[in-house]
N, C-alpha and C. Protein backbone atom coordinates (compact mmCIF):
# COMPACT_ATOMS: atom_id res chain seq x y z
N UNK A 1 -12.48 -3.16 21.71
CA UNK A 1 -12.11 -2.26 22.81
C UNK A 1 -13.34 -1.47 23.25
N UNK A 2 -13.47 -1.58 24.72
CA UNK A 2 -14.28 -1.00 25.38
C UNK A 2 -14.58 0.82 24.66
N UNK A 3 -15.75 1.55 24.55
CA UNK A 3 -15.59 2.76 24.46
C UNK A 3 -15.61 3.47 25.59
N UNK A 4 -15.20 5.02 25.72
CA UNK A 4 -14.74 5.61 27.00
C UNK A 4 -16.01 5.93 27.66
N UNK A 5 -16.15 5.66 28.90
CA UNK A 5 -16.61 5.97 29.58
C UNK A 5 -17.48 7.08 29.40
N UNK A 6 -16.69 8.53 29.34
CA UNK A 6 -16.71 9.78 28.61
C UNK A 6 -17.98 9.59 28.07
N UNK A 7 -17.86 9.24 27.14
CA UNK A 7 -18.75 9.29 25.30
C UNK A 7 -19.38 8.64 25.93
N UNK A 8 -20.05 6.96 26.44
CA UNK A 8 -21.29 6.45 27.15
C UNK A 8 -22.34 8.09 27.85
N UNK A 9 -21.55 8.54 28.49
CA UNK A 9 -21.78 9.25 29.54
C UNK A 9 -22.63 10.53 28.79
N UNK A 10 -21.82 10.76 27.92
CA UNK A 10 -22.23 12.17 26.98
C UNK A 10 -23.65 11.31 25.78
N UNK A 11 -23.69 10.24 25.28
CA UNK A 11 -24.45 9.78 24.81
C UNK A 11 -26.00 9.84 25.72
N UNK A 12 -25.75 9.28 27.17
CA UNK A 12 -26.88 8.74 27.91
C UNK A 12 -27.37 10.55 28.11
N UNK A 13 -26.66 11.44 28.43
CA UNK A 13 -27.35 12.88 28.75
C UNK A 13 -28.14 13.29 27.90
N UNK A 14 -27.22 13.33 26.67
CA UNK A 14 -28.04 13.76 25.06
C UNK A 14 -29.63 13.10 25.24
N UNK A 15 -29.58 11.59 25.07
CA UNK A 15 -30.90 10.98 25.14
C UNK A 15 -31.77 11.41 26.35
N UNK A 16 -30.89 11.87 27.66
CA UNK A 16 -32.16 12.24 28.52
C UNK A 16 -32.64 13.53 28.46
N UNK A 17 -31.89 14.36 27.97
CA UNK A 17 -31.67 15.92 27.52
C UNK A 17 -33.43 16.09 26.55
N UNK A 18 -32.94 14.82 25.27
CA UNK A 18 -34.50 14.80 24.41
C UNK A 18 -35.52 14.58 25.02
N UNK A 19 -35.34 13.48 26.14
CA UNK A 19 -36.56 13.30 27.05
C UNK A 19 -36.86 13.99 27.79
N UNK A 20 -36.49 15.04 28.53
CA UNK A 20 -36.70 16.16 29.50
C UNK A 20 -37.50 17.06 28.70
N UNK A 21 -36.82 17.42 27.48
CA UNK A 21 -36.94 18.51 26.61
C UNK A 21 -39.07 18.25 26.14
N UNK A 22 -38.93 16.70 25.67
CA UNK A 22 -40.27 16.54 25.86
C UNK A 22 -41.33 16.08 26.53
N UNK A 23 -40.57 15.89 27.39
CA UNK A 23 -41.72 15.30 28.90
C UNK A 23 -41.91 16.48 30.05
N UNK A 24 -40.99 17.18 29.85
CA UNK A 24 -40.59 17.81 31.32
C UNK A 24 -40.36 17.46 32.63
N UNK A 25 -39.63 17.32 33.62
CA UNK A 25 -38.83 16.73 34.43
C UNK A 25 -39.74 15.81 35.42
N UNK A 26 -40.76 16.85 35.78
CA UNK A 26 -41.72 15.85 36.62
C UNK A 26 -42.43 14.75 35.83
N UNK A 27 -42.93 14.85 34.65
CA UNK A 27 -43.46 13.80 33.72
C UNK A 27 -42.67 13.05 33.15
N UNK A 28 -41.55 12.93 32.86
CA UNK A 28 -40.17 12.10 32.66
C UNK A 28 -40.20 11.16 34.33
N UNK A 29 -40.74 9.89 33.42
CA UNK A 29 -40.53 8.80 34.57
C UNK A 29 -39.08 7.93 33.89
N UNK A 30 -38.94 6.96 35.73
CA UNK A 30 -37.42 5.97 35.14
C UNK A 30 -37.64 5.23 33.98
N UNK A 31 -38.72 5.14 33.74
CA UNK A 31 -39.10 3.98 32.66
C UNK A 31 -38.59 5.18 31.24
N UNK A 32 -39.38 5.55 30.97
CA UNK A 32 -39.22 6.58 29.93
C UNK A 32 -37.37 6.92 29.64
N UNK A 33 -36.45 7.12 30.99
CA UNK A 33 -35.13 7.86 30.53
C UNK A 33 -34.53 6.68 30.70
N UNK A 34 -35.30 5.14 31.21
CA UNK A 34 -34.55 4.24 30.97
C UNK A 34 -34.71 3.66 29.46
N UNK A 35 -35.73 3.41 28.60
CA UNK A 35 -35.79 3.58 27.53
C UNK A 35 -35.16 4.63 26.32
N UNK A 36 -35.09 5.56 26.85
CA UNK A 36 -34.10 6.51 25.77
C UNK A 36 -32.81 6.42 25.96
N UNK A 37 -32.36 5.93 27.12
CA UNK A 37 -31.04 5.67 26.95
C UNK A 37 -30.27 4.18 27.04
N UNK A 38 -31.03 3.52 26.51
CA UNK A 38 -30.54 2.28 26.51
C UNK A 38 -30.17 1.53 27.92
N UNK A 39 -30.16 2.39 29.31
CA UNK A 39 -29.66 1.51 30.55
C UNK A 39 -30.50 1.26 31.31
N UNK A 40 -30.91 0.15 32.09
CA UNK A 40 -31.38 -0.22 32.90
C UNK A 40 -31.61 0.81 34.20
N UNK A 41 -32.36 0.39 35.02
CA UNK A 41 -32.53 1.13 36.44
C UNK A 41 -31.66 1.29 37.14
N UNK A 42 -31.04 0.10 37.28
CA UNK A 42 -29.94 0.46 38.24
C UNK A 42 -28.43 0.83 38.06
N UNK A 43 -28.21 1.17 36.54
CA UNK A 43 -27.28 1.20 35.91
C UNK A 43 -27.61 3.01 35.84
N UNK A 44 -28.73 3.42 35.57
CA UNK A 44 -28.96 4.70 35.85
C UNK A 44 -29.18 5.56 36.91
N UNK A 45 -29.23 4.90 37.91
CA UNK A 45 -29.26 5.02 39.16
C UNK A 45 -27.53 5.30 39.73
N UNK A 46 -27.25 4.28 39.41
CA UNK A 46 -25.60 4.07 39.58
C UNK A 46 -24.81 5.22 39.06
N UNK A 47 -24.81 5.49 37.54
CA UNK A 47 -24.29 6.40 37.53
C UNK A 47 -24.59 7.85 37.68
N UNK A 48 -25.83 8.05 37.93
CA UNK A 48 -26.07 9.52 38.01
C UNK A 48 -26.83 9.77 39.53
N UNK A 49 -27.09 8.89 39.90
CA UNK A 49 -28.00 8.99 41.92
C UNK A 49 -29.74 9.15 41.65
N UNK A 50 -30.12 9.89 40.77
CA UNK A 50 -31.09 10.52 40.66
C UNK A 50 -31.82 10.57 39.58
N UNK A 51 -32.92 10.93 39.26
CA UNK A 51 -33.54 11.28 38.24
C UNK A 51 -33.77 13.07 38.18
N UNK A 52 -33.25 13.81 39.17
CA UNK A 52 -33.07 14.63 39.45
C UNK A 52 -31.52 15.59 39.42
N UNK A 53 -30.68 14.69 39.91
CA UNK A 53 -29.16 14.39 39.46
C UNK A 53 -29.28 14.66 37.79
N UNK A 54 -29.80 13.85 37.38
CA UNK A 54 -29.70 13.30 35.61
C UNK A 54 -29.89 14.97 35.17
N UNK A 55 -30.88 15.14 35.50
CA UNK A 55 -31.85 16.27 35.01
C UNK A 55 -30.63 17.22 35.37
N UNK A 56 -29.95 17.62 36.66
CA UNK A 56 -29.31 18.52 36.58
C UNK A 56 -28.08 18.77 35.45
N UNK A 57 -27.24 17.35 35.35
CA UNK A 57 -26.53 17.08 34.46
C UNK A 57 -26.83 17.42 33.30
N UNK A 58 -28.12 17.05 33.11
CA UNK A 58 -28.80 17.69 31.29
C UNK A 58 -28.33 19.08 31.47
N UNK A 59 -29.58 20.01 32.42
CA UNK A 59 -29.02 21.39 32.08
C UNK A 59 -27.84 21.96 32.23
N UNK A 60 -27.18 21.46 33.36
CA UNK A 60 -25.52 21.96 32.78
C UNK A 60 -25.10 21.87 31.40
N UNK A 61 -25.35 20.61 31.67
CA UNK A 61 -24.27 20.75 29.92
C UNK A 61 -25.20 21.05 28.76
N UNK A 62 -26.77 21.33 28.65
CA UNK A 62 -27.49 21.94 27.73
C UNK A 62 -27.06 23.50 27.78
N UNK A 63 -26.86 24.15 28.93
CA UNK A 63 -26.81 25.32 29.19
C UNK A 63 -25.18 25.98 28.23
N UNK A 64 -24.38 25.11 28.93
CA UNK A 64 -22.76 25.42 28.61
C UNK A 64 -23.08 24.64 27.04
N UNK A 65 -23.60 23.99 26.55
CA UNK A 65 -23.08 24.08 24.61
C UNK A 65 -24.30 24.88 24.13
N UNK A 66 -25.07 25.66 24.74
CA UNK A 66 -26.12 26.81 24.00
C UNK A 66 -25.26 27.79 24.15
N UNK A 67 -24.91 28.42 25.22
CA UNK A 67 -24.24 29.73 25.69
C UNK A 67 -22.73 29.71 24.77
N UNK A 68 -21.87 28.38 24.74
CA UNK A 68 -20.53 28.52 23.78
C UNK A 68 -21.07 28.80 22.72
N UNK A 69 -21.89 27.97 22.11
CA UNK A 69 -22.66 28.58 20.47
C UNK A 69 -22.86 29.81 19.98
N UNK A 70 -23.74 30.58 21.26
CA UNK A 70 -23.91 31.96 21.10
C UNK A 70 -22.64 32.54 21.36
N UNK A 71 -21.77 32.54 22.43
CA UNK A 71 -20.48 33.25 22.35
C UNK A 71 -20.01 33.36 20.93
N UNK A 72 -19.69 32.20 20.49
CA UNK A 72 -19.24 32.26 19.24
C UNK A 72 -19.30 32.57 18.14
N UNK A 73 -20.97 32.83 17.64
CA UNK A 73 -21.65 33.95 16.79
C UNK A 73 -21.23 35.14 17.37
N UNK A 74 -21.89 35.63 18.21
CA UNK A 74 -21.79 37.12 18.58
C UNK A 74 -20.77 37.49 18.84
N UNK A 75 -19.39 36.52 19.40
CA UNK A 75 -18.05 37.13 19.36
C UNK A 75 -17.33 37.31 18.36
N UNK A 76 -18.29 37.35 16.75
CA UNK A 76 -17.38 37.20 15.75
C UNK A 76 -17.39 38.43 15.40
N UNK A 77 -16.21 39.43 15.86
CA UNK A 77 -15.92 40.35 15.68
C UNK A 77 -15.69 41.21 13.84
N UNK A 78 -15.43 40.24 13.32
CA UNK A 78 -15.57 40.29 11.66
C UNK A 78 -16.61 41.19 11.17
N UNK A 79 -17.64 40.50 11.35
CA UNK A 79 -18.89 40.64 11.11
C UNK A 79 -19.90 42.12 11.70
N UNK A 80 -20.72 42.81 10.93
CA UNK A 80 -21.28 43.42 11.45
C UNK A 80 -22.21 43.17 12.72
N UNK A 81 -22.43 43.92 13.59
CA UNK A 81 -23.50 43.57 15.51
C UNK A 81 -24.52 42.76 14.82
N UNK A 82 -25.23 43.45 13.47
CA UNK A 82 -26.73 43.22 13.43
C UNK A 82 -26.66 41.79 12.29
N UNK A 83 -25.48 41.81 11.84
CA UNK A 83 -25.52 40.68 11.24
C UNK A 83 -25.12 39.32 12.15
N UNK A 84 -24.76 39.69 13.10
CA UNK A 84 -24.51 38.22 14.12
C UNK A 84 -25.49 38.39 15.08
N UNK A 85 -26.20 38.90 15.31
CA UNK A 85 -27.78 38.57 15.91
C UNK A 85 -28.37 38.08 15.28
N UNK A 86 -28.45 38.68 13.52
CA UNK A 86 -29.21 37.95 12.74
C UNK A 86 -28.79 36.25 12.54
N UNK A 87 -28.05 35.82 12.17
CA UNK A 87 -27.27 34.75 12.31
C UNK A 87 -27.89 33.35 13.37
N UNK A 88 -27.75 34.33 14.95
CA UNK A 88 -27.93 33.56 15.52
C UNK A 88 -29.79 33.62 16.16
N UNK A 89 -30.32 34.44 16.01
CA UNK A 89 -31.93 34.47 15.61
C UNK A 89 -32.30 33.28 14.41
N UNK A 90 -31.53 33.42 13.33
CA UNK A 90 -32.28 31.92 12.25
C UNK A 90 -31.54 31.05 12.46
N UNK A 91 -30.83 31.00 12.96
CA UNK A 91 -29.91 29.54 13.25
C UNK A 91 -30.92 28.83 14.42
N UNK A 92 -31.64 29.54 15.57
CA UNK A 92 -33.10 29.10 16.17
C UNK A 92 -33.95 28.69 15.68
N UNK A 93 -34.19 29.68 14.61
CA UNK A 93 -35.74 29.59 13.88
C UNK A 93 -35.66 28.17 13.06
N UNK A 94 -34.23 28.29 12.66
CA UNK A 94 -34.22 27.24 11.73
C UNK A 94 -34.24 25.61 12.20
N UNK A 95 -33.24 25.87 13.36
CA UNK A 95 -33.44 24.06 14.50
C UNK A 95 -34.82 24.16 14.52
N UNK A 96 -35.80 25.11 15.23
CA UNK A 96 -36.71 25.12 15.32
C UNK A 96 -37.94 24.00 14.44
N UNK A 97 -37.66 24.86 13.11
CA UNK A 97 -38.23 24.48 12.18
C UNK A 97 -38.02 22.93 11.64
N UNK A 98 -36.66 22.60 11.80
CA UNK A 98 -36.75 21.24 11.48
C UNK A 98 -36.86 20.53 12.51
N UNK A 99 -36.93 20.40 13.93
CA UNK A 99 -37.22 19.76 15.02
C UNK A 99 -38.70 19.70 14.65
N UNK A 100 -40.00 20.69 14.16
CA UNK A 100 -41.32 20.42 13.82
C UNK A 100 -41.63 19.43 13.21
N UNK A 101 -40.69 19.45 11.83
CA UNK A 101 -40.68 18.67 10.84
C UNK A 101 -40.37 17.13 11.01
N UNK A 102 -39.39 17.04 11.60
CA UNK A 102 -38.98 15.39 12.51
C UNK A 102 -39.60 14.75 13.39
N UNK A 103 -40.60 15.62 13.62
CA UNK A 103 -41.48 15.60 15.26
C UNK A 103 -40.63 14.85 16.44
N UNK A 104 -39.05 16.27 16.67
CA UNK A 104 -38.29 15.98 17.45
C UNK A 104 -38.71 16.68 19.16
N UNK A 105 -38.42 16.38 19.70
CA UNK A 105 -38.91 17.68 20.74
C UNK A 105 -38.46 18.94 20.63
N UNK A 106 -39.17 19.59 20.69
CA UNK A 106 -38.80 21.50 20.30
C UNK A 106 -38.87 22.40 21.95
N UNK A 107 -37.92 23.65 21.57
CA UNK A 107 -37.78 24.30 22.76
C UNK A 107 -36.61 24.56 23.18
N UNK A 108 -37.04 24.82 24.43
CA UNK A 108 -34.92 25.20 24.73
C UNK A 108 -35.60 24.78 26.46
N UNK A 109 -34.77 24.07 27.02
CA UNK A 109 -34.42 23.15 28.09
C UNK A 109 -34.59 24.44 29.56
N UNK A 110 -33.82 25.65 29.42
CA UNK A 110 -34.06 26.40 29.86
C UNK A 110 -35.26 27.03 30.28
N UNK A 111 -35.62 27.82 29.27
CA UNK A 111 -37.11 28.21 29.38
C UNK A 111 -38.32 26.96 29.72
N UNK A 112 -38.17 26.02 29.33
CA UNK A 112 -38.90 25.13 30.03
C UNK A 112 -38.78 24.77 31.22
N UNK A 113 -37.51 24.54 31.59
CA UNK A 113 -37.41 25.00 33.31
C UNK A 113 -37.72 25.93 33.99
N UNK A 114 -38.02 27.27 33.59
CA UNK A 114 -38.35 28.44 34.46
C UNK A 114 -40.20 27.94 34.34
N UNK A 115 -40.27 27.30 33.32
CA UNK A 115 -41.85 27.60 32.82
C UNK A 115 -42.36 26.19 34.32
N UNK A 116 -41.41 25.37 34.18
CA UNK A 116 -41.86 24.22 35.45
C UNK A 116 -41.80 24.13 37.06
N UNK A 117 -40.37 24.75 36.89
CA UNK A 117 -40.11 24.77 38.53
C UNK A 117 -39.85 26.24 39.26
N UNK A 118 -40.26 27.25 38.49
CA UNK A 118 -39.93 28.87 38.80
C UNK A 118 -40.40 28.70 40.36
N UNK A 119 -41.32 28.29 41.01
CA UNK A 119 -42.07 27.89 41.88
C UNK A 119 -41.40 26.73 42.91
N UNK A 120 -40.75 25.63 42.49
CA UNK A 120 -40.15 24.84 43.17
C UNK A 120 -39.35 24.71 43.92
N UNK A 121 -39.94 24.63 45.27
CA UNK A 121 -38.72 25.04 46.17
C UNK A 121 -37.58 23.75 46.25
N UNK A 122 -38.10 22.36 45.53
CA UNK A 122 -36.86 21.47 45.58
C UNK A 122 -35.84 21.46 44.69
N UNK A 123 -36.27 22.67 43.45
CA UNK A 123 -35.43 22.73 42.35
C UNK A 123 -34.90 24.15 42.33
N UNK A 124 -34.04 24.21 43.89
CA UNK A 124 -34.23 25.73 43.41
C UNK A 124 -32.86 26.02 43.16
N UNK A 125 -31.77 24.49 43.02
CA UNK A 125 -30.48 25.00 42.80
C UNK A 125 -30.60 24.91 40.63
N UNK A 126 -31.68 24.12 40.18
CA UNK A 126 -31.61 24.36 38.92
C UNK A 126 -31.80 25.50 38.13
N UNK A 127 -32.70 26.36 39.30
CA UNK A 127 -33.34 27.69 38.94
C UNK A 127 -32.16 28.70 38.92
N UNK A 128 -31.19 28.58 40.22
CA UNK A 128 -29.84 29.42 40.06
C UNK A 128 -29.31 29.10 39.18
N UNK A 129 -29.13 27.70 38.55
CA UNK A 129 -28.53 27.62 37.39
C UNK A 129 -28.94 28.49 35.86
N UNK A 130 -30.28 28.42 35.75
CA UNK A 130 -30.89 29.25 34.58
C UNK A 130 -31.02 30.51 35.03
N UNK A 131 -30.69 31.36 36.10
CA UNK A 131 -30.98 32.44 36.42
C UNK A 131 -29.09 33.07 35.87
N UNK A 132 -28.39 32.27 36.48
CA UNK A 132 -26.76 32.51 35.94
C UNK A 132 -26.66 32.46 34.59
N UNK A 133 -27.00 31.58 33.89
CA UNK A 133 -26.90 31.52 32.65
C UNK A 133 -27.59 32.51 31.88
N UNK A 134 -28.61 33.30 32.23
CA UNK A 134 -29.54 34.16 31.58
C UNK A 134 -28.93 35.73 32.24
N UNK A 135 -28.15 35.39 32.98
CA UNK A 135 -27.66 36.65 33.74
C UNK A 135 -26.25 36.79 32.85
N UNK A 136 -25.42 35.31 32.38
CA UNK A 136 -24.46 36.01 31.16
C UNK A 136 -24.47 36.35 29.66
N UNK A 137 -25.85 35.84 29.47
CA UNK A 137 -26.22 36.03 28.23
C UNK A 137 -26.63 37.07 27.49
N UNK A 138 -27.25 37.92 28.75
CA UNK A 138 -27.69 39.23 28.80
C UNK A 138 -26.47 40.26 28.69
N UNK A 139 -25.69 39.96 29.60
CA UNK A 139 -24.41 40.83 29.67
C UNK A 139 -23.57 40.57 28.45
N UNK A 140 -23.62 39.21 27.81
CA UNK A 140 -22.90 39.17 26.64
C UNK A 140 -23.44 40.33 25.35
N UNK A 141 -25.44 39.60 25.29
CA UNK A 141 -25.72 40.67 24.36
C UNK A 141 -25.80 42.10 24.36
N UNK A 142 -25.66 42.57 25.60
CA UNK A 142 -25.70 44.01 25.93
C UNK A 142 -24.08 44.70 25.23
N UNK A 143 -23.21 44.00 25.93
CA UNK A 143 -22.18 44.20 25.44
C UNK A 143 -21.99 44.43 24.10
N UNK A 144 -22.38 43.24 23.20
CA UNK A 144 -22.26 43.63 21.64
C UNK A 144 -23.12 44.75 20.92
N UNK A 145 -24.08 44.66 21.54
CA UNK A 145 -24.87 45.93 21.19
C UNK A 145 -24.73 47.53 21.30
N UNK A 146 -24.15 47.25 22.39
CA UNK A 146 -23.27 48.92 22.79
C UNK A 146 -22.61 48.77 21.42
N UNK A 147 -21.74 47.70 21.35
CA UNK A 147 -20.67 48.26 20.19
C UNK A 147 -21.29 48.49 19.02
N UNK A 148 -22.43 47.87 18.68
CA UNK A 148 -23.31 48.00 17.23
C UNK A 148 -23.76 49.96 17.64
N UNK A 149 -24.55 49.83 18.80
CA UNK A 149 -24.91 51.57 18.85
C UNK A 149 -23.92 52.27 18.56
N UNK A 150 -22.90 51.87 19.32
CA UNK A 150 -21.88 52.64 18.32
C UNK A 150 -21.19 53.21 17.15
N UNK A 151 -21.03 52.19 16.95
CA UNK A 151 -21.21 51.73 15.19
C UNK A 151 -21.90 52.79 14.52
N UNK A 152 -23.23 52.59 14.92
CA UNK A 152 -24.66 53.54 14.26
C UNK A 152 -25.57 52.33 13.80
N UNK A 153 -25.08 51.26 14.25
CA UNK A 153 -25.99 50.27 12.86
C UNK A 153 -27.07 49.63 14.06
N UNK A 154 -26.53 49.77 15.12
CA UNK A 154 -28.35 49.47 16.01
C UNK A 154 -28.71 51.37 17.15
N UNK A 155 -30.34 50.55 16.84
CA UNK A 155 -30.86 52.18 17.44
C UNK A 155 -30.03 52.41 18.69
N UNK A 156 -29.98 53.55 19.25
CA UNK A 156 -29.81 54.08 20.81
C UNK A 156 -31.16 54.74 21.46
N UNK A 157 -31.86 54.23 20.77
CA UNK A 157 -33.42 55.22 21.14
C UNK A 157 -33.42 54.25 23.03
N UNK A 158 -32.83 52.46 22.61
CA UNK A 158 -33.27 52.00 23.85
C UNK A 158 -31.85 51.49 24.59
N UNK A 159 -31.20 51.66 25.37
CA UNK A 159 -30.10 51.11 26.32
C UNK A 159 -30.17 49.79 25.86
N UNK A 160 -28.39 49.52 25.98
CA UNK A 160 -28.03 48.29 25.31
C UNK A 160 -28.74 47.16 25.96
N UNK A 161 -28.90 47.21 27.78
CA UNK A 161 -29.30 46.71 28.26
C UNK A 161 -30.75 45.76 28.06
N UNK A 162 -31.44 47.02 27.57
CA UNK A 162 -32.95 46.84 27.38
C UNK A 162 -32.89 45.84 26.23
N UNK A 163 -32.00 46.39 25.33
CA UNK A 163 -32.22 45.73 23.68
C UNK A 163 -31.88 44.36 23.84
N UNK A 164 -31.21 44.28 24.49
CA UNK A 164 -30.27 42.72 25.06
C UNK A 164 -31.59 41.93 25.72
N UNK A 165 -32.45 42.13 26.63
CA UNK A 165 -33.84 41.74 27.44
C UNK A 165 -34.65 41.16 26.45
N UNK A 166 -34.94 42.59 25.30
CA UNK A 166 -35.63 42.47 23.90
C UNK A 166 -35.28 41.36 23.21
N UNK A 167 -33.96 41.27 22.76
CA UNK A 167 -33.54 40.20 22.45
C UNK A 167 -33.84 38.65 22.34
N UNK A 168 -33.24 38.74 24.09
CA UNK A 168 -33.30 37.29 24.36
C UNK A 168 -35.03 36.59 24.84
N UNK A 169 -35.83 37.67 25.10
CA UNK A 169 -37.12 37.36 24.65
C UNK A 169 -37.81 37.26 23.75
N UNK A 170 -37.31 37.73 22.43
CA UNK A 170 -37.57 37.07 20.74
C UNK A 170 -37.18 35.76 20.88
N UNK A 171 -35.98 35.19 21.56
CA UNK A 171 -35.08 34.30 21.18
C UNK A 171 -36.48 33.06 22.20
N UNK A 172 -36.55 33.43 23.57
CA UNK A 172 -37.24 32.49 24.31
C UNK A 172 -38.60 32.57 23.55
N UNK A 173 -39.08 33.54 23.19
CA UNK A 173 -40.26 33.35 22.02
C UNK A 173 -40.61 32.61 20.71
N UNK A 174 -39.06 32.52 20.18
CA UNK A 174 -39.14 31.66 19.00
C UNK A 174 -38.85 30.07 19.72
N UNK A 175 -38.61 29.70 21.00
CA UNK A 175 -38.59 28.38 21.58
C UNK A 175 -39.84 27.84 21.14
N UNK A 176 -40.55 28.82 22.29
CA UNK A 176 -42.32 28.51 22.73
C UNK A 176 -42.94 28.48 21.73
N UNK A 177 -42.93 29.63 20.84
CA UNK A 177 -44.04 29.50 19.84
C UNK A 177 -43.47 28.18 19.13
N UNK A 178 -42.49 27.48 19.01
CA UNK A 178 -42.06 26.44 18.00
C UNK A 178 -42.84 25.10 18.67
N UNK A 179 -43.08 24.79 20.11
CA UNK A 179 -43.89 24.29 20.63
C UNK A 179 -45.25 23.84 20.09
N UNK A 180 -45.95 24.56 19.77
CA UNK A 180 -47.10 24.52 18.85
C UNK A 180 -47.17 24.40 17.65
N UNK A 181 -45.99 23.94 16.96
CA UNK A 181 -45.86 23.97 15.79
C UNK A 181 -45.89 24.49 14.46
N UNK A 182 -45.72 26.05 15.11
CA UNK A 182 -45.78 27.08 14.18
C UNK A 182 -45.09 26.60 12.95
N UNK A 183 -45.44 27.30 11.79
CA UNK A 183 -44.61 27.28 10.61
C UNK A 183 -43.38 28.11 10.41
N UNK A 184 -42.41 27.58 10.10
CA UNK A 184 -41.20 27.85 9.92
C UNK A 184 -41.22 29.53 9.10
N UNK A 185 -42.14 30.07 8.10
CA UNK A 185 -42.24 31.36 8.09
C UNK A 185 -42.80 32.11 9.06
N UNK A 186 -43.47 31.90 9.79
CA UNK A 186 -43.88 32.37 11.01
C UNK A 186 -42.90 32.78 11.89
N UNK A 187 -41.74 32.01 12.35
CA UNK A 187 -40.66 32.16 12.95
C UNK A 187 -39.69 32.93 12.09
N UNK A 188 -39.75 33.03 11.22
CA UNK A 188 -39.20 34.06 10.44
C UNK A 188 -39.30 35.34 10.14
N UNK A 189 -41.16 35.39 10.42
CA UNK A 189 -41.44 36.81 10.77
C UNK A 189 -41.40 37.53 12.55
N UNK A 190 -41.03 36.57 13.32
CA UNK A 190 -40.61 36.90 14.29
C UNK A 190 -38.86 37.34 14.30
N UNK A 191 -38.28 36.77 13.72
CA UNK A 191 -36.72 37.43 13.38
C UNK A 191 -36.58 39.03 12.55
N UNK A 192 -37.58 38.84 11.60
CA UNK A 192 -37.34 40.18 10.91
C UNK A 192 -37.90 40.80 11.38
N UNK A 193 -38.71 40.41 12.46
CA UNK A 193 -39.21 42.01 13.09
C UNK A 193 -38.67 42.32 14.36
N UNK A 194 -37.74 41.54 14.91
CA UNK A 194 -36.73 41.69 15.79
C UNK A 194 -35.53 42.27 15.27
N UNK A 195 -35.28 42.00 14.19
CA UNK A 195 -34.57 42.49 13.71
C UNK A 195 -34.55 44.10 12.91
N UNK A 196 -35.55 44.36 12.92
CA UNK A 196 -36.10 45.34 12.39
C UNK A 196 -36.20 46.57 13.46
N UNK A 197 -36.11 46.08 14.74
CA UNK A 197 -36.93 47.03 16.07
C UNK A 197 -35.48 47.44 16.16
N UNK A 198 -34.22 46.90 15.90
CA UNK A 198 -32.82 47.38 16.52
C UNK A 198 -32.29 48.31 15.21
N UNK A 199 -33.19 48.33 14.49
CA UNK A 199 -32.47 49.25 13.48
C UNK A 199 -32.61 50.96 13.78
N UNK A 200 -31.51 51.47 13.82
CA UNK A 200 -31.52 52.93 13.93
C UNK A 200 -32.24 53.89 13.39
């Protein structure tokens, strides 16, 4: 029996998702995402229009299973604020670290898009896309953080807002620096001292 459609579909993104992740969109030729995903030209053509199409498809759905992930740490209400930042800070460091180790492509799909096409006026509906997504991520972490200031267990010296900015620029920091192949304690001393700056 044939497999679904579906799952082909979610398979071929994943593989172009890795190839984007390490080529970046303009250097990602057909040859290259026809090789990682097992289909021919015109079979990739067919189903997605584009190599541009493809690419958008990646970051959607890279965007929507990063952002559910994080919802789901930081909405775990159980748990102390500073312990589900922490959580989801080494749960980075740590993909991070073993993507070095595999010599998988490292990074986050996102930030490599602002870093490629911030400028591009033909990509500028991908850019609204990472600009939305970074616009709820912010509001998510701001949100939990108020409730930690509250708490007492993160500082108020800086608006939740700010700390949330702070944040998610440790977080796009531990991408990049993983790029170069930092060592996995290295990225670790970038968590504890992020972690360290929100303490009261």
């Amino acid at each position: 029996m044939a497999r679904p459609l579906s799952f082909e579909r979610d398979h071929v993104v994943e593989a172009a998702t890795r190839t984007f992740l390490r080529h970046g969109l303009h250097a990602t030729s057909a040859e290259d995402l026809c090789q990682a995903t097992g289909l021919g030209r015109s079979s990739l053509y067919n189903s997605f229009g584009s190599k541009d199409a493809l690419f958008a498809e990646c970051l959607g759905a890279y965007l929507t299973r990063t952002r559910e992930r994080g919802e789901a740490i930081l909405g775990d209400t159980a748990r102390p604020v500073r312990d589900r930042i922490a959580t989801l800070l080494r749960l980075i460091a740590s993909e991070e670290a073993e993507r070095v180790s595999a010599g998988e492509p490292r990074g986050c799909l996102a930030v490599n898009t602002v870093a490629e096409l911030a400028d591009d006026a033909e990509h500028v509906e991908s850019m609204r896309r990472v600009d939305e997504d970074t616009a709820a991520r912010l509001h998510l972490l701001a949100d939990v953080l108020r409730v930690g200031q509250a708490a007492g267990e993160i500082t108020d010296q800086v608006s939740a807002e700010g700390l949330a900015a702070f944040v998610n620029a440790s977080i796009a920091g531990l991408r990049i620096t993983s790029q170069g192949g930092t060592a996995s304690d290295r990225l670790e001393d970038i968590v504890a001292t992020t972690l360290r700056a929100l303490d009261p």
